[in-house]
Protein backbone atom coordinates (compact mmCIF):
# COMPACT_ATOMS: atom_id res chain seq x y z
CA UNK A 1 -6.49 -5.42 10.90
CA UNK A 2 -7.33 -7.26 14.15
CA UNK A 3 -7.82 -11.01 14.42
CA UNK A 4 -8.75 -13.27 16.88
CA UNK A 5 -8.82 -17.15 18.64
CA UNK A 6 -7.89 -19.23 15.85
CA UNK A 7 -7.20 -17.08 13.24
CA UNK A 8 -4.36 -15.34 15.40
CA UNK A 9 -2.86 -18.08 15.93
CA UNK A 10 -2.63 -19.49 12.56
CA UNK A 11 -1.46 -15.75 11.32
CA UNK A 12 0.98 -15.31 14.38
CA UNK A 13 2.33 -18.93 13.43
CA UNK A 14 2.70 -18.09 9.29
CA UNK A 15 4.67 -15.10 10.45
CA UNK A 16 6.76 -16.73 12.64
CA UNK A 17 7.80 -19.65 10.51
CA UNK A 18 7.80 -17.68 7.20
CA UNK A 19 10.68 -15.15 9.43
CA UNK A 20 12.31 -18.17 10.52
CA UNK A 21 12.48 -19.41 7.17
CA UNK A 22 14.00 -15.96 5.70
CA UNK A 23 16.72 -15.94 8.74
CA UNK A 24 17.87 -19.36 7.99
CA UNK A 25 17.73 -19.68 4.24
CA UNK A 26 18.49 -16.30 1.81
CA UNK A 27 19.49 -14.30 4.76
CA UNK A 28 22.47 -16.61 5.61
CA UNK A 29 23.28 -17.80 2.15
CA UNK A 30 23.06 -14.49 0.24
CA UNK A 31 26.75 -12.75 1.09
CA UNK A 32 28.84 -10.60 -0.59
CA UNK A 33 32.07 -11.63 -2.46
CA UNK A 34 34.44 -10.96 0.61
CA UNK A 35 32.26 -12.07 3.12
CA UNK A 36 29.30 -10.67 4.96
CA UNK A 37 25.25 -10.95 4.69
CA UNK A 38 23.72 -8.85 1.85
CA UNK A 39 20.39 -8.67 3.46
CA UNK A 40 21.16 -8.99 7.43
CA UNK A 41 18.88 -9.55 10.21
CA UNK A 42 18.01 -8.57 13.83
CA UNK A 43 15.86 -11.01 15.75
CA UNK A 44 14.77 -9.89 19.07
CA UNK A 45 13.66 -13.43 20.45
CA UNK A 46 10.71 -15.82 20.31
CA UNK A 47 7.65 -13.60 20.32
CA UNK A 48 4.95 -15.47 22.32
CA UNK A 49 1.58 -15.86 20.75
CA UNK A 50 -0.92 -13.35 21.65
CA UNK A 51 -4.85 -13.61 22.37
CA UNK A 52 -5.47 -11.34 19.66
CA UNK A 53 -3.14 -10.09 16.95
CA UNK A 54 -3.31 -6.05 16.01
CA UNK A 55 -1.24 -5.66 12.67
CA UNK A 56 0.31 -2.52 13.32
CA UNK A 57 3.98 -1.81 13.50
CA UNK A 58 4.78 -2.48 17.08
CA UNK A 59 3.34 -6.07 16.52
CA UNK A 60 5.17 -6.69 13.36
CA UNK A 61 8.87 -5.18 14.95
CA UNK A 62 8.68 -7.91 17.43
CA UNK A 63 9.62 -10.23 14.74
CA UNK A 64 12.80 -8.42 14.41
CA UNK A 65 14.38 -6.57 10.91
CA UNK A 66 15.82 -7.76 7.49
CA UNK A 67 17.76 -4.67 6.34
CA UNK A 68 18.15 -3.90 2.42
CA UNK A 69 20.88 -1.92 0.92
CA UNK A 70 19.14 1.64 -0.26
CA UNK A 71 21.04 0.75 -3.70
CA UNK A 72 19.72 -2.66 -4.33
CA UNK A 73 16.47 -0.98 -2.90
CA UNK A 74 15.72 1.08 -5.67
CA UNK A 75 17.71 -1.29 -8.44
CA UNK A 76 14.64 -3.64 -7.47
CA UNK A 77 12.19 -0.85 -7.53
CA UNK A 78 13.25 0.82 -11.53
CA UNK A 79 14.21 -2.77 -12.58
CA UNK A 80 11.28 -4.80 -12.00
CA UNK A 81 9.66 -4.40 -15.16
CA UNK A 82 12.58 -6.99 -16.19
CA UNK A 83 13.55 -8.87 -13.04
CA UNK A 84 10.04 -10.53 -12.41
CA UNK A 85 9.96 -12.36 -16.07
CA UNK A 86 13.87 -13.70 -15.36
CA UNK A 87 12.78 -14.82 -12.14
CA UNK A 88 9.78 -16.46 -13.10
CA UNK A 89 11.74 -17.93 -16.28
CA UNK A 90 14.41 -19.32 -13.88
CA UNK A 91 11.21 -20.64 -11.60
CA UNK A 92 9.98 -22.91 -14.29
CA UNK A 93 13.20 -23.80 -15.20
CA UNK A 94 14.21 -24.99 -11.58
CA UNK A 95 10.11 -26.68 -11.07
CA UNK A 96 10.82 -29.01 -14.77
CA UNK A 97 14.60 -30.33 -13.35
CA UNK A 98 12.77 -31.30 -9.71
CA UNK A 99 10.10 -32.72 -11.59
CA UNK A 100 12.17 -34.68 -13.48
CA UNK A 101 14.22 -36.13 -11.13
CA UNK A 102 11.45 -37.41 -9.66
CA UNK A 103 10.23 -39.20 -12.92
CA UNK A 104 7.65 -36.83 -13.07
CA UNK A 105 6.17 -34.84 -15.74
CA UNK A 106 4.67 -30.65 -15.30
CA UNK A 107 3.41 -28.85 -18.11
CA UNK A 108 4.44 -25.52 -18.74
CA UNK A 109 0.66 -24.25 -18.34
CA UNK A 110 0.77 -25.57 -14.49
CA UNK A 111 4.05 -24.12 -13.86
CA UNK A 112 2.48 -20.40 -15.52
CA UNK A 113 -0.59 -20.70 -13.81
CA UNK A 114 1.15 -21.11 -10.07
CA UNK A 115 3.38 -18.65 -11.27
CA UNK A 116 0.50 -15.81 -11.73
CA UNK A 117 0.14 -13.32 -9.34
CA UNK A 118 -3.54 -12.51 -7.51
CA UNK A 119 -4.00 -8.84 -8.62
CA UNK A 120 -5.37 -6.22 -5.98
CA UNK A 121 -9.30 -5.06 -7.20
CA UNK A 122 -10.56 -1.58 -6.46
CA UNK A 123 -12.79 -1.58 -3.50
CA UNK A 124 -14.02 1.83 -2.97
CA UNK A 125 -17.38 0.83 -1.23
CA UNK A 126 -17.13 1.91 2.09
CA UNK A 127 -15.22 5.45 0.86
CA UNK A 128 -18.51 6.13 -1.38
CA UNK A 129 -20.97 5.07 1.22
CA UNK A 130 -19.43 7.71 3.82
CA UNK A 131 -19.77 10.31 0.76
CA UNK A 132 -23.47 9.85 0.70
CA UNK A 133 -23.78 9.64 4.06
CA UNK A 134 -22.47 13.02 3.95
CA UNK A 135 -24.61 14.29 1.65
CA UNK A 136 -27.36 13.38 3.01
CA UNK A 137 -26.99 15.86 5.31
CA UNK A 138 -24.86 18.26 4.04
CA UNK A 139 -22.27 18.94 2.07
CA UNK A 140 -19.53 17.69 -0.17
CA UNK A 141 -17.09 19.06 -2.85
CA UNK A 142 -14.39 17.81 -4.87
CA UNK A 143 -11.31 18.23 -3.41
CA UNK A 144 -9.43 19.16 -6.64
CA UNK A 145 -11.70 21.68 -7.49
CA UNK A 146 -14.20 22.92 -5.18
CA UNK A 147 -17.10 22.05 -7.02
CA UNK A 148 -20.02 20.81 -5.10
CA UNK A 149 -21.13 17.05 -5.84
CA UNK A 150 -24.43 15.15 -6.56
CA UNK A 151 -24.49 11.47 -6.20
CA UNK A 152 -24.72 12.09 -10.56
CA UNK A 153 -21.51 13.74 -10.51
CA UNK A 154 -19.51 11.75 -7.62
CA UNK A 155 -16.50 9.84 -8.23
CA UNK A 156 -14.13 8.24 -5.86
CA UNK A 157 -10.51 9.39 -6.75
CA UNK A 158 -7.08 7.62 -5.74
CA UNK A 159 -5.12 10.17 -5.08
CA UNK A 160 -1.62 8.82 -5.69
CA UNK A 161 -2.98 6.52 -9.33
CA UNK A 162 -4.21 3.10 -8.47
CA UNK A 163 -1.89 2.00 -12.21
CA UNK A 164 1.22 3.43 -10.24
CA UNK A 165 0.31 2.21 -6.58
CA UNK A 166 -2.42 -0.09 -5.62
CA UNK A 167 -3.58 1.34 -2.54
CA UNK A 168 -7.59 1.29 -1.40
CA UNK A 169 -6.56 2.90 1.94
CA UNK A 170 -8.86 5.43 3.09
CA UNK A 171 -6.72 8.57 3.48
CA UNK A 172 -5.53 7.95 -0.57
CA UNK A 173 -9.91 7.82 -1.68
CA UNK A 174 -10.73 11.48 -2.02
CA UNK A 175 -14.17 12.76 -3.26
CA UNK A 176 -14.21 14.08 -6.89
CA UNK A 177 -15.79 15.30 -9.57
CA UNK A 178 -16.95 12.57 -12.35
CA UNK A 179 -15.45 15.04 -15.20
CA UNK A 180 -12.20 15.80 -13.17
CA UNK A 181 -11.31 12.48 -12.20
CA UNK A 182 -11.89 10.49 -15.52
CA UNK A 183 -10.66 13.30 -17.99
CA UNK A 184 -8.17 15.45 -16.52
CA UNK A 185 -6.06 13.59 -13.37
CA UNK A 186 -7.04 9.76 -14.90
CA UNK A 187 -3.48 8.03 -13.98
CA UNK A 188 -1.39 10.85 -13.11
CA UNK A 189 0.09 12.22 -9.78
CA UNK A 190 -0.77 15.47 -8.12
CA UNK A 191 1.41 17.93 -8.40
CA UNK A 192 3.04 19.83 -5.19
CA UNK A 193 0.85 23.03 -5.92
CA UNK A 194 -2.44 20.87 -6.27
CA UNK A 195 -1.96 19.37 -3.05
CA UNK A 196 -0.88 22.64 -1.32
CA UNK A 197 -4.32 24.11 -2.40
CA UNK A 198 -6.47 21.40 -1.71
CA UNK A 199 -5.16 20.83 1.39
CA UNK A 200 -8.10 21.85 3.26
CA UNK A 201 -10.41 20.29 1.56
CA UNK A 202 -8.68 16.97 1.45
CA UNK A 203 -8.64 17.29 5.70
CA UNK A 204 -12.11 18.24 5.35
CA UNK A 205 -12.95 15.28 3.46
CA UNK A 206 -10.91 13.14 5.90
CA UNK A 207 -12.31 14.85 8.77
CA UNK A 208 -16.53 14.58 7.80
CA UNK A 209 -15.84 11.27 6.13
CA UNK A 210 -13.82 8.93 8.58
CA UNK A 211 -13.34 10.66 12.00
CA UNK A 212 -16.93 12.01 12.78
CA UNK A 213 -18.29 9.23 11.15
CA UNK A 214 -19.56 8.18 14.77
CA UNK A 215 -17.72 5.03 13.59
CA UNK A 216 -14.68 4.43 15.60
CA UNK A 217 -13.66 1.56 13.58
CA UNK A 218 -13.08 4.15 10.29
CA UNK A 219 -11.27 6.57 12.43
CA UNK A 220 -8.94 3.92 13.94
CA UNK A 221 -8.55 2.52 10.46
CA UNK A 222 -7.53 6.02 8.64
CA UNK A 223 -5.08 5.89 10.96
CA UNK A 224 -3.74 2.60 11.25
CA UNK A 225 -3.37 2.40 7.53
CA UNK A 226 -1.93 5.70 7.02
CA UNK A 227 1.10 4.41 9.37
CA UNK A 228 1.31 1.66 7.61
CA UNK A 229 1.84 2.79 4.57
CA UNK A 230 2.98 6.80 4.31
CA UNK A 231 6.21 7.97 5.88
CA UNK A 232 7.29 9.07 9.25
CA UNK A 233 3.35 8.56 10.95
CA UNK A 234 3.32 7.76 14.36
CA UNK A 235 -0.09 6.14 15.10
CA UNK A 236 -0.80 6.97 18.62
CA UNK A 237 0.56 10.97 18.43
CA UNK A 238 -0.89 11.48 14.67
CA UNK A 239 -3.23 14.43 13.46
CA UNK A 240 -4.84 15.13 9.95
CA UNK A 241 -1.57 17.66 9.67
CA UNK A 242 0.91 14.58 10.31
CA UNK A 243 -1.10 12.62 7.54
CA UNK A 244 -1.36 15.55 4.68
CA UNK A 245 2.65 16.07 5.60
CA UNK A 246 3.65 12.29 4.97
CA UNK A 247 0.99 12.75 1.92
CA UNK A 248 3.52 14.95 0.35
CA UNK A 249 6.32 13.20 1.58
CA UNK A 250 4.82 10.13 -0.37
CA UNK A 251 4.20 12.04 -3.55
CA UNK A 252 8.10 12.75 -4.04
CA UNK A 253 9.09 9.38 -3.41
CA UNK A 254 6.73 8.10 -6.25
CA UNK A 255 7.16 10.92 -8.41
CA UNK A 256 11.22 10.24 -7.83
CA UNK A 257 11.06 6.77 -8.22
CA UNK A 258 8.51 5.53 -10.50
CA UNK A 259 8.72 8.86 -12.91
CA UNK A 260 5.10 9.24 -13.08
CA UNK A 261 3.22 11.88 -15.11
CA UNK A 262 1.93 14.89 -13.01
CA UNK A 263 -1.17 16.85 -13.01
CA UNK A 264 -0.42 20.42 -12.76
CA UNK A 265 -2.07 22.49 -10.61
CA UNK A 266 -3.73 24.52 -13.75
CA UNK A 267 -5.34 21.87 -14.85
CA UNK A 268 -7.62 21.84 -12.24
CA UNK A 269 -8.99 24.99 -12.86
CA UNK A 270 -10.05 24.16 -16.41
């Protein structure tokens, strides 16, 4: 995303103070029994305030690094099923002892309520829009299967489950059939051999849908977002190859780590 005048500053300014705050506060005070930072940082230096802020990954590294061990990593990642209630129990517990130091009374409704997190919607509006566009003057099939769609039989698909992975970026909403998409892959992950044979339909799609869209906004968005948030994508040397490639890449890591159900590559031919 791009933002401007006063918006960039007040987002260059949050991101500033909220790293300043991380440095100085857990950062420094979390340390391990004989000494030395659990979750250390590298600061560059003040990063001046830009005209316009570009939230890519060049922008955000100039704010410097907090590393995480790969073991407490992936403890936080299988774990959090149970760590989110004990922190949010030892929230409340902390908010009532401030409160009532300072003669002051919270319920434990207000306390839940501040305490509930702003779920992620679906927004697949733009993704369907390009479909029809499409159609209109052509072409489009379901990349699981082939099959050739009608605006009666279109669905928008997230590739890796939205119930796993909330993720509305472009290159992870794939054209599909209605039948395929609510009956057979619902929640579940496609399999390695799936993905190897839609592969070129899945470019397709990204191809007709986003980059000759005669929209340079959607192409520089695919790609933005797919650096953002699939593996080893370098933004300004990145092709539809480089983006099925970290695709897969990103399919083992949630497959690995979250244990997900898979869709087989036979049922796609059912």
């Amino acid at each position: 995303m791009r933002f401007d005048g006063d918006r960039s500053a007040a987002l260059h300014d949050a991101l500033r103070d909220a790293c300043n705050t991380i440095t100085r506060m857990p950062a420094h005070y979390m340390t391990y029994p004989g000494g030395g930072p659990v979750l250390p940082v590298r600061r560059i230096g003040r990063v001046p305030r830009p005209e316009t802020v570009r939230l890519d990954k060049a922008y955000l590294a100039g704010f410097g690094e907090l590393l995480i061990p790969r073991h407490l990593w992936r403890a936080l990642q299988r774990f959090d099923v149970w760590i989110e209630p004990a922190l949010t129990a030892e929230w409340s517990r902390l908010m009532h002892g401030y409160a009532e130091r300072q003669n002051r009374r919270i319920s434990d409704a207000t306390i839940t309520a501040a305490m509930t997190w702003s779920e992620p919607t679906r927004d697949v509006k733009i993704v369907r829009e390009q479909v029809i566009r499409v159609l209109e003057s052509g072409k489009v099939c379901c990349v699981w299967t082939g099959r050739a769609l009608s605006l009666k039989t279109l669905d928008i698909d997230h590739c890796f489950p939205w119930a796993a992975w909330p993720c509305d970026d472009l290159w992870n909403l794939l054209p599909a059939h209605r039948d395929v998409n609510q009956k057979q892959k619902r929640d579940k992950l496609p399999g390695v051999e799936l993905l190897r044979s839609a592969r070129d339909r899945i470019e397709e799609w990204w191809n007709n849908g986003y980059l000759r869209a005669n929209n340079s906004v959607l192409a520089e968005r695919f790609f933005m977002e797919a650096n953002a948030t699939l593996p080893l994508i370098e933004y300004d040397h990145a092709s539809l190859d480089d983006v099925f490639t970290a695709l897969n890449l990103q399919q083992i890591r949630l497959k690995h780590d979250q244990q997900i159900p898979v869709w087989e590559p036979h049922a796609a031919s059912k």
